[in-house]
C-alpha atoms as a PDB file:
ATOM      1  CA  UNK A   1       0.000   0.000   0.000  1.00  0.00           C
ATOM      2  CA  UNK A   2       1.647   3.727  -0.992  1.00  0.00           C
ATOM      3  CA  UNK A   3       2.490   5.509   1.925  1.00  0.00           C
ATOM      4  CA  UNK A   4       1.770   9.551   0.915  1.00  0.00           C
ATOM      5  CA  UNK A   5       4.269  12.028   1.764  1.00  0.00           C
ATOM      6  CA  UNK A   6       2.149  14.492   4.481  1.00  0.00           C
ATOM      7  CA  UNK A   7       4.433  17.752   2.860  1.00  0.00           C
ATOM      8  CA  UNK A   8       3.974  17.118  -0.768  1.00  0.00           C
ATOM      9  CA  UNK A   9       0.237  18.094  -1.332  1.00  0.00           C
ATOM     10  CA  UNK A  10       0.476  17.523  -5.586  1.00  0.00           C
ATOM     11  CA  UNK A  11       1.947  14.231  -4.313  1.00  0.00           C
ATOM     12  CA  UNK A  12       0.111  11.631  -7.962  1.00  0.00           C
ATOM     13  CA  UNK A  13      -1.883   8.899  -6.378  1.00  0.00           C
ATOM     14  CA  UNK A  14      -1.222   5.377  -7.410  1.00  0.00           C
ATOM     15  CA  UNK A  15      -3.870   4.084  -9.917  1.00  0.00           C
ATOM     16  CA  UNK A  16      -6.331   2.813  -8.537  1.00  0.00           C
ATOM     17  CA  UNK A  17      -6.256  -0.283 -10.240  1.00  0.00           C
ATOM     18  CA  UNK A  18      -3.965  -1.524  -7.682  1.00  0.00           C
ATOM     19  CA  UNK A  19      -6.515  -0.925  -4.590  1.00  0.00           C
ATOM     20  CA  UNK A  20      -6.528  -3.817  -2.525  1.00  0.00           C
ATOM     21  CA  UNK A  21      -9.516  -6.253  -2.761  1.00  0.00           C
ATOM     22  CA  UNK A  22     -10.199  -6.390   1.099  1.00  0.00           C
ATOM     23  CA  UNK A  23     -10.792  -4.391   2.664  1.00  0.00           C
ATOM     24  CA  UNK A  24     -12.261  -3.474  -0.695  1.00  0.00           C
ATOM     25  CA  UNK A  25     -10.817   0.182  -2.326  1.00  0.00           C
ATOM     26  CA  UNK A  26      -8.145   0.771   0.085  1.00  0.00           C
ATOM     27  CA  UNK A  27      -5.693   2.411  -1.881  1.00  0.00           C
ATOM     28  CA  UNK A  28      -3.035   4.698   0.124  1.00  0.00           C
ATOM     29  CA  UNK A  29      -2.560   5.825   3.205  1.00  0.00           C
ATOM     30  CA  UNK A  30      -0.883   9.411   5.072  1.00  0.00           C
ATOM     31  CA  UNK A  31      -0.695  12.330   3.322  1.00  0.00           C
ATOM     32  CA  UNK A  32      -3.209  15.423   4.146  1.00  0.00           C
ATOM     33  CA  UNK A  33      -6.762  16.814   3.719  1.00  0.00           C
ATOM     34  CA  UNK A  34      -5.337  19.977   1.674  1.00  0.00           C
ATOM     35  CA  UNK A  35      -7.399  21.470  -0.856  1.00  0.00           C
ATOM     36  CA  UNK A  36      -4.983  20.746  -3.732  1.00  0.00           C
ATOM     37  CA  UNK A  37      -4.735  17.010  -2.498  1.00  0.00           C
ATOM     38  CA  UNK A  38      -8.661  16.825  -2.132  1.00  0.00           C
ATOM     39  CA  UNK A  39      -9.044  17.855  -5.300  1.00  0.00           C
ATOM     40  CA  UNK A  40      -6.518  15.833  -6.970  1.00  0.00           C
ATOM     41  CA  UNK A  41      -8.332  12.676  -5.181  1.00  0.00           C
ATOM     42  CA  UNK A  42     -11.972  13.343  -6.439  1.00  0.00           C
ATOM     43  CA  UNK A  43     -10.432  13.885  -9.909  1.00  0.00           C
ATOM     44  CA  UNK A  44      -8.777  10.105  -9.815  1.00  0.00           C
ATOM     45  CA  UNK A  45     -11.929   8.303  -8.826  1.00  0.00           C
ATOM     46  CA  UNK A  46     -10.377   8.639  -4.849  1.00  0.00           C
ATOM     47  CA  UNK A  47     -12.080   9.870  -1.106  1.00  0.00           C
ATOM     48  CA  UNK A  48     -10.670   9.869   1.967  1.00  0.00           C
ATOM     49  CA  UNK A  49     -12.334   7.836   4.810  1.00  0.00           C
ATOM     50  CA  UNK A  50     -10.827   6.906   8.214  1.00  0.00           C
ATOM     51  CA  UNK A  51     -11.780   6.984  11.856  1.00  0.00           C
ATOM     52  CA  UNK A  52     -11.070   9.141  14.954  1.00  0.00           C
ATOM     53  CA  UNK A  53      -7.299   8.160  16.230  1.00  0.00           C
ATOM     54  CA  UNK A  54      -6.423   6.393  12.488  1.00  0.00           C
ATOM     55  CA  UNK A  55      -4.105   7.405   9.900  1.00  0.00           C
ATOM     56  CA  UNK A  56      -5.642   9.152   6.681  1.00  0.00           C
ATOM     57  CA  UNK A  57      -6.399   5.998   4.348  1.00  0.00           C
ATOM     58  CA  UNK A  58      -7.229   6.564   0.503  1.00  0.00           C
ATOM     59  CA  UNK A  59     -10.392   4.500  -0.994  1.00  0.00           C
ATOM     60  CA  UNK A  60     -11.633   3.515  -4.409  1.00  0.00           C
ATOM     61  CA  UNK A  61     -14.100   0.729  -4.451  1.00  0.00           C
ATOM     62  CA  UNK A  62     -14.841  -1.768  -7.152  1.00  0.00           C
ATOM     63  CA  UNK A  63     -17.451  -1.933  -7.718  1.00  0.00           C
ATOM     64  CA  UNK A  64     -18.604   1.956  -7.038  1.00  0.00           C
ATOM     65  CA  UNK A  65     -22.213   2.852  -5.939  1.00  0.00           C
ATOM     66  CA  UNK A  66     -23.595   5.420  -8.050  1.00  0.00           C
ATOM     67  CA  UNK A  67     -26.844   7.356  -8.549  1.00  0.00           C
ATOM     68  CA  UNK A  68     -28.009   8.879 -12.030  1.00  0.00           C
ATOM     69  CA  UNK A  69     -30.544  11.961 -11.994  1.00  0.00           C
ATOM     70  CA  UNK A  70     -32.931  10.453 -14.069  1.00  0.00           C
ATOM     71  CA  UNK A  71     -32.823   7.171 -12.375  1.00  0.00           C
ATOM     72  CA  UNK A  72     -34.077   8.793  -8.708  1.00  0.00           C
ATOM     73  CA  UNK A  73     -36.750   6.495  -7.503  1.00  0.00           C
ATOM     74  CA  UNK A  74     -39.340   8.728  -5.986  1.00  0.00           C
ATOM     75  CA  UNK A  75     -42.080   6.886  -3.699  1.00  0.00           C
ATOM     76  CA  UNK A  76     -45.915   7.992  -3.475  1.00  0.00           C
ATOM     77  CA  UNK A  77     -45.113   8.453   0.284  1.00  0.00           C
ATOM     78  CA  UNK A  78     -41.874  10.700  -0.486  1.00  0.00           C
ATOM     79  CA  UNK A  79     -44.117  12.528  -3.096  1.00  0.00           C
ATOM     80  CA  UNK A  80     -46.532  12.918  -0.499  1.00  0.00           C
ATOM     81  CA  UNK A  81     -44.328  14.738   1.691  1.00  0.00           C
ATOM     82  CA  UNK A  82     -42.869  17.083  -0.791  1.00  0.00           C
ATOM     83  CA  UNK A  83     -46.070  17.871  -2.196  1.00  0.00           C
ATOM     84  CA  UNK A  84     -47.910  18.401   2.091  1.00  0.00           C
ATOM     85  CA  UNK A  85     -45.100  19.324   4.680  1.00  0.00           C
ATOM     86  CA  UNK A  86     -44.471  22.335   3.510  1.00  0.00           C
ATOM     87  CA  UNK A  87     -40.580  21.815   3.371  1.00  0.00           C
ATOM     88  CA  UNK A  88     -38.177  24.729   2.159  1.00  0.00           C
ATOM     89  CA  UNK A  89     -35.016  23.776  -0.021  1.00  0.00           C
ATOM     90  CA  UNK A  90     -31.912  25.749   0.120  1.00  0.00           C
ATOM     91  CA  UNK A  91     -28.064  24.893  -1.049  1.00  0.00           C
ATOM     92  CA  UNK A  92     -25.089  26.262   0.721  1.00  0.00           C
ATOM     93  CA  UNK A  93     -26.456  28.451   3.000  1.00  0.00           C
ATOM     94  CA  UNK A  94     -25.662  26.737   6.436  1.00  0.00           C
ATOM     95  CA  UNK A  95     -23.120  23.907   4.968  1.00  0.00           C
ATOM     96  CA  UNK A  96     -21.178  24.293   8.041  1.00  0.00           C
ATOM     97  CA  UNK A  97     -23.940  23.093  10.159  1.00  0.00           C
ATOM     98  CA  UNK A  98     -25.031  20.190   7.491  1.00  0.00           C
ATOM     99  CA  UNK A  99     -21.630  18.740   8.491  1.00  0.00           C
ATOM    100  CA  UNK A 100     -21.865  19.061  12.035  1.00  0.00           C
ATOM    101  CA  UNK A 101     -25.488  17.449  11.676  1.00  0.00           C
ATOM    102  CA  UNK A 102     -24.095  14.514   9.856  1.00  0.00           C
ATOM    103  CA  UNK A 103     -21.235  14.181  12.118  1.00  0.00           C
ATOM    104  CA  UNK A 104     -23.840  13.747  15.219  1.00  0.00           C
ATOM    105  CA  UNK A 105     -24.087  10.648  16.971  1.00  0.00           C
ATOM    106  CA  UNK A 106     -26.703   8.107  15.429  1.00  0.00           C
ATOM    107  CA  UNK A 107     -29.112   6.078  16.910  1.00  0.00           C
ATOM    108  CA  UNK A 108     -27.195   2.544  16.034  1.00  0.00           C
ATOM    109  CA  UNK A 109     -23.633   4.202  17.029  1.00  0.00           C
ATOM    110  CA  UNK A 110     -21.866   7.672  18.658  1.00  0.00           C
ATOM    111  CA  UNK A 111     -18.834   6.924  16.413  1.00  0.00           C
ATOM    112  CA  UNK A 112     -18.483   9.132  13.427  1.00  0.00           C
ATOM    113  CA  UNK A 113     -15.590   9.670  10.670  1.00  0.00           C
ATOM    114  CA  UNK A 114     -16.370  13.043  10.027  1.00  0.00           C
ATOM    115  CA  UNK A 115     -13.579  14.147  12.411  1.00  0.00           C
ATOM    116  CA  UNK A 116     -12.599  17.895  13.616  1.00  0.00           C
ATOM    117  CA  UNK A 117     -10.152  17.315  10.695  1.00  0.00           C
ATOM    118  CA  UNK A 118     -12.696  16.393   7.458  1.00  0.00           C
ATOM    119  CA  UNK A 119     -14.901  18.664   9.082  1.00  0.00           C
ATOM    120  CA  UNK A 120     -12.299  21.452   8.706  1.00  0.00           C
ATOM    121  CA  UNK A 121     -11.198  20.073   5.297  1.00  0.00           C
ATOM    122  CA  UNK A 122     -14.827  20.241   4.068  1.00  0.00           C
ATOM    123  CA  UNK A 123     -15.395  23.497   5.104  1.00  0.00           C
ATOM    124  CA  UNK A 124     -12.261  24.757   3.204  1.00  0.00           C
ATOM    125  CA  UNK A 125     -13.713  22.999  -0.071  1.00  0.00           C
ATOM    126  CA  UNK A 126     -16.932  24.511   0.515  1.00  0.00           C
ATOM    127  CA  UNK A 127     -14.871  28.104   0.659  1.00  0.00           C
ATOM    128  CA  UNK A 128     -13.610  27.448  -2.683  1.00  0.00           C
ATOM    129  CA  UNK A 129     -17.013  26.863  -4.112  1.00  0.00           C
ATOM    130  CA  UNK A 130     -16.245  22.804  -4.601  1.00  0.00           C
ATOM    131  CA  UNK A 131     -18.330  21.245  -1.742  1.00  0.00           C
ATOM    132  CA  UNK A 132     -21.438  21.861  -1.290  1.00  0.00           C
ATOM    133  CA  UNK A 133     -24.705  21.152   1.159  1.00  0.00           C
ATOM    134  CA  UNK A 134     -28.445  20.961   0.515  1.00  0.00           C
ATOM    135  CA  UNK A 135     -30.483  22.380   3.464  1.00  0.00           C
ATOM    136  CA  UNK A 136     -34.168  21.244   3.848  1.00  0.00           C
ATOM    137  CA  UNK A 137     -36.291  23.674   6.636  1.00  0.00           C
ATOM    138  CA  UNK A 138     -39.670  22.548   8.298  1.00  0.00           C
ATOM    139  CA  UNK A 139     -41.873  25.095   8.444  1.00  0.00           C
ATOM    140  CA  UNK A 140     -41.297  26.623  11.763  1.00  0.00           C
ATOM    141  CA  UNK A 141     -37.805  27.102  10.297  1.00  0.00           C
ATOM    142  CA  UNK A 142     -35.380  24.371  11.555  1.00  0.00           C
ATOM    143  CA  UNK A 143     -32.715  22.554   9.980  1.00  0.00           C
ATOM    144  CA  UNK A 144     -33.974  19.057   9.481  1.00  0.00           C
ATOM    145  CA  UNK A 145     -32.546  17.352   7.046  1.00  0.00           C
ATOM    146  CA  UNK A 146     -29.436  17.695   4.474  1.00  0.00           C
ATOM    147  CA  UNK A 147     -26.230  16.567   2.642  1.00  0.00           C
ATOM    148  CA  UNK A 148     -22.922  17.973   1.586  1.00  0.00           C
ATOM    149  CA  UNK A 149     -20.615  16.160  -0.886  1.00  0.00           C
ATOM    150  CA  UNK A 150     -17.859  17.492  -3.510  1.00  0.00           C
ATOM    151  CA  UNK A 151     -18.458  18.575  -7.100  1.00  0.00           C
ATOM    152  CA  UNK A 152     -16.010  17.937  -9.707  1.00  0.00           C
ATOM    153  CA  UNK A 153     -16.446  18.645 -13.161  1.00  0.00           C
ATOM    154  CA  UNK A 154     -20.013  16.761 -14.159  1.00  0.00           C
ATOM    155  CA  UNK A 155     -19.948  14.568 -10.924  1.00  0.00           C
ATOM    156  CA  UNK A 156     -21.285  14.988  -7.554  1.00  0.00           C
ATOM    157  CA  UNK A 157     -19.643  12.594  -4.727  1.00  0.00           C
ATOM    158  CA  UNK A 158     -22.114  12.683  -1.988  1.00  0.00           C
ATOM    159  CA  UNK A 159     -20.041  12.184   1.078  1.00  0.00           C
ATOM    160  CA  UNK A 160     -22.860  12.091   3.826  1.00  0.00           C
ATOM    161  CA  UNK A 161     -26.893  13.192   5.071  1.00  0.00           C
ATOM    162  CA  UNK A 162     -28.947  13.317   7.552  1.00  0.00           C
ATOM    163  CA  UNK A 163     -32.219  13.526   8.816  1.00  0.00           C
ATOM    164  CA  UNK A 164     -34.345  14.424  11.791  1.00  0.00           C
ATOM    165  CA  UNK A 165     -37.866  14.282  10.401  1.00  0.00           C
ATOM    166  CA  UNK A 166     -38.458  11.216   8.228  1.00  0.00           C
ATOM    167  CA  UNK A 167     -38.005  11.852   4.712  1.00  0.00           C
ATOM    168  CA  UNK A 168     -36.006  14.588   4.797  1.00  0.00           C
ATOM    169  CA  UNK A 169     -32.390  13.204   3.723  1.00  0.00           C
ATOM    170  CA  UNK A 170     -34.191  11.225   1.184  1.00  0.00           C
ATOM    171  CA  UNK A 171     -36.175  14.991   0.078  1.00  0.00           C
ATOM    172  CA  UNK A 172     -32.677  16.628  -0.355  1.00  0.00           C
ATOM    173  CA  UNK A 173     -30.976  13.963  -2.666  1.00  0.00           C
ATOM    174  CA  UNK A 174     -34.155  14.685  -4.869  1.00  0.00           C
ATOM    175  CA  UNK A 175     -34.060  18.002  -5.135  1.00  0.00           C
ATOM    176  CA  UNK A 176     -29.592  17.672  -5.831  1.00  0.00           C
ATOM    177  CA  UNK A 177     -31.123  15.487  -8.311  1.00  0.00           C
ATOM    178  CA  UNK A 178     -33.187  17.488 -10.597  1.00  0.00           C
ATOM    179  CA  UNK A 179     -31.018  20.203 -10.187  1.00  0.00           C
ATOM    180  CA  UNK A 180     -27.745  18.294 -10.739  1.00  0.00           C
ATOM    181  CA  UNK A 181     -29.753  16.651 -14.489  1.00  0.00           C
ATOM    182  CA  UNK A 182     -30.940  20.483 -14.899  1.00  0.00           C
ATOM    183  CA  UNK A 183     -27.682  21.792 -15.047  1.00  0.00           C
ATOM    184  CA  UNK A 184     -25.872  18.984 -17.231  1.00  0.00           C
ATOM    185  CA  UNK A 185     -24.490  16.755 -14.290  1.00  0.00           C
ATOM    186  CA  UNK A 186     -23.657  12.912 -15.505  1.00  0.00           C
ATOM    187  CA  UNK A 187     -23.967  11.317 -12.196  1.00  0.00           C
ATOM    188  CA  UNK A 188     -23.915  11.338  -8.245  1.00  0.00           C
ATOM    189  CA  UNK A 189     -21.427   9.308  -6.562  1.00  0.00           C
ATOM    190  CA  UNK A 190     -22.509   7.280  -4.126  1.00  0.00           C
ATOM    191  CA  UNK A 191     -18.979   5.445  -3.092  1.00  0.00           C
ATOM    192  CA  UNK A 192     -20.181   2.800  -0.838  1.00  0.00           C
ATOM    193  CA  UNK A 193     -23.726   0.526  -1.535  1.00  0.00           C
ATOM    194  CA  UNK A 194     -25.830   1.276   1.717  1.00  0.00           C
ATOM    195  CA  UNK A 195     -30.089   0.435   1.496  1.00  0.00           C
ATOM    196  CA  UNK A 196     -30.364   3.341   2.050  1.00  0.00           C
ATOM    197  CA  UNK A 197     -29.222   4.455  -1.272  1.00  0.00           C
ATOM    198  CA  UNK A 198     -30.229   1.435  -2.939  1.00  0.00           C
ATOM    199  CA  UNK A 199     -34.144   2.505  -2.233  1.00  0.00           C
ATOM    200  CA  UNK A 200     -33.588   5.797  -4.079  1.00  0.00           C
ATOM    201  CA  UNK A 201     -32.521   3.991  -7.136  1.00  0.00           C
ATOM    202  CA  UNK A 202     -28.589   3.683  -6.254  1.00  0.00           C
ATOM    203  CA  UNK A 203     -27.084   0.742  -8.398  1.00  0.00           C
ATOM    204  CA  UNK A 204     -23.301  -0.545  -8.509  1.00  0.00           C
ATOM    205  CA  UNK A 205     -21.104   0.023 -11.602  1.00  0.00           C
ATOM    206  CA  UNK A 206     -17.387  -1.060 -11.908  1.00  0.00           C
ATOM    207  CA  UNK A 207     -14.059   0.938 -10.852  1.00  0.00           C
ATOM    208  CA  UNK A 208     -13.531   1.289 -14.119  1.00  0.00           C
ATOM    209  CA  UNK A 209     -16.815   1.751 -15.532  1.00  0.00           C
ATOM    210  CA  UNK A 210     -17.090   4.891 -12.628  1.00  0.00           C
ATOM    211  CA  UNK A 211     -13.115   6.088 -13.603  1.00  0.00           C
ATOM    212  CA  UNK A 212     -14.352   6.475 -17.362  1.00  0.00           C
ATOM    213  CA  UNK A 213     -17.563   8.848 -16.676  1.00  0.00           C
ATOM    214  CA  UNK A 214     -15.300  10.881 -14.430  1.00  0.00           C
ATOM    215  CA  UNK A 215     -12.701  11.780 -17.041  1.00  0.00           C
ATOM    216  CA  UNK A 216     -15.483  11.923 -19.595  1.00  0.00           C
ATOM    217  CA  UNK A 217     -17.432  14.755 -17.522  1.00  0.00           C
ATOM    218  CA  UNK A 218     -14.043  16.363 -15.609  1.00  0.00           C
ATOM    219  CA  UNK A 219     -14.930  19.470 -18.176  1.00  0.00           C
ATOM    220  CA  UNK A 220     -18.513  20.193 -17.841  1.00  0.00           C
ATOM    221  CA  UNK A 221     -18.891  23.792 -16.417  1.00  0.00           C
ATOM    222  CA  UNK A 222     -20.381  24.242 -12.934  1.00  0.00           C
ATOM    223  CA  UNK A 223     -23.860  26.165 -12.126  1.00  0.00           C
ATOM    224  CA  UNK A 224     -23.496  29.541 -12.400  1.00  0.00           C
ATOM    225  CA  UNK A 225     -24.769  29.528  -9.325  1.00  0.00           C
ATOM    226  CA  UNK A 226     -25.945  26.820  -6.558  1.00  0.00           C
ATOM    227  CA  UNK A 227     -29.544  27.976  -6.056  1.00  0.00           C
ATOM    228  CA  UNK A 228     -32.717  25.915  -6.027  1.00  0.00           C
ATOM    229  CA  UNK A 229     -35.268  27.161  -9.077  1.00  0.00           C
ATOM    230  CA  UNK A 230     -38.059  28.251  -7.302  1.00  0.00           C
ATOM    231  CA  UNK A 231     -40.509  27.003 -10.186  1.00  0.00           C
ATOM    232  CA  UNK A 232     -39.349  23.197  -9.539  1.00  0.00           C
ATOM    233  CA  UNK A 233     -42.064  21.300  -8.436  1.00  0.00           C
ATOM    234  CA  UNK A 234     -40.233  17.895  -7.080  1.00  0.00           C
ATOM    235  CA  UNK A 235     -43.657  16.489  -5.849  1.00  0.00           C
ATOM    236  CA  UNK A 236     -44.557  16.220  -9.959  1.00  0.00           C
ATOM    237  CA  UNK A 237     -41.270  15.107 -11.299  1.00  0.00           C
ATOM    238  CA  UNK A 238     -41.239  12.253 -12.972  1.00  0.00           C
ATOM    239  CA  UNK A 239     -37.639  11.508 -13.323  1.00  0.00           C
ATOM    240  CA  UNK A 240     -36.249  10.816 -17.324  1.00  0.00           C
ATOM    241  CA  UNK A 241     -33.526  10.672 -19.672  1.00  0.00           C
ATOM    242  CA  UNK A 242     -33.173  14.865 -20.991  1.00  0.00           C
END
């Protein structure tokens, strides 16, 4: 496995065809969470992922979980609560507090990866217009659901969500959706298969198959702005091929 030199931020990564098989993707290790290493990774297929008290380790999964737009599976019970809880959508206006939201202790565990380092990382991303949050607000005006991820060129690599009313992680990857296949995106990374995902219409490519649309899309322009259209109706989308 390639040790990464922690002072040498343009530092190449090794391909990634050499990731090990198990644990599956791991792919280098060290190094550090600058922006111009960050950047570097998402551009080679490559995310960072490690626990409080661990080393930095490098991942790139085969096979890769991804999400297309126009795939989105959207239930009568999720259109139901787009269409009647009156939920407000919003991108990067609090992305600092999606993170800390997603970082907070679940029900099934209090351990989280997104450490006071990623955190700090992300934030510095999100400075440099390349990460990202969706915000969804209940009506009395608190944060209750969201994700933040990374966008690089025509690809969005979704790197976590949360929710504290139901439906409301699930209502912000819908509305990234149809903006993301509005605005000429190819496909949302996923990384790693979870049910979660796979309900929303997540499905697993190859390493490869993932590596190729990233180069293919590295060039498509970003939104001139990350907004929400205030004419989309998500409740009446009916997710297709543009």
């Amino acid at each position: 496995m390639t040790l990464l030199n922690p002072t040498w931020s343009e530092e190449p990564f090794p391909p990634v065809e050499i990731a090990w098989e198990e644990p599956n993707g791991l792919l280098a290790v060290g190094g550090d969470l600058s922006i111009a290493r960050l950047k570097n990774a998402y551009r080679s297929g490559i995310f960072p992922w490690f626990g409080p008290r661990e080393p930095i380790y490098w991942w790139s999964p085969d096979p890769r979980t991804v999400l297309f737009p126009e795939r989105i599976r959207i239930t009568r019970s999720l259109r139901k609560s787009l269409r009647n809880k009156g939920y407000r959508i919003t991108f990067d206006t609090r992305f600092a507090d999606v993170v800390d939201a997603c970082a907070a202790p679940r029900a099934y565990t209090a351990e989280t990866w997104i450490t006071h380092e990623m955190h700090t990382a992300y934030c510095m991303l999100h400075a440099h217009d390349i990460a990202h949050s969706v915000e969804v607000w209940n009506p009395a005006g608190e944060l209750v659901g969201g994700l933040y991820g990374v966008a690089t060129g025509g690809v969005f690599s979704g790197e976590s969500m949360f929710s504290r009313e139901p439906d409301t992680s699930k209502i912000a990857m819908v509305a990234l959706a149809w903006h993301l296949q509005h605005w000429g995106f190819a496909v949302i990374d996923c990384q790693i298969e979870n049910p979660h995902l796979i309900s929303m219409g997540s499905e697993n490519i190859s390493r490869h198959a993932y590596y190729t649309l990233l180069q293919d899309n590295l060039h498509v322009p970003p939104p001139a702005r990350w907004e929400t259209d205030p004419h989309a109706d998500l409740s009446r989308w009916e997710p297709q091929p543009t």
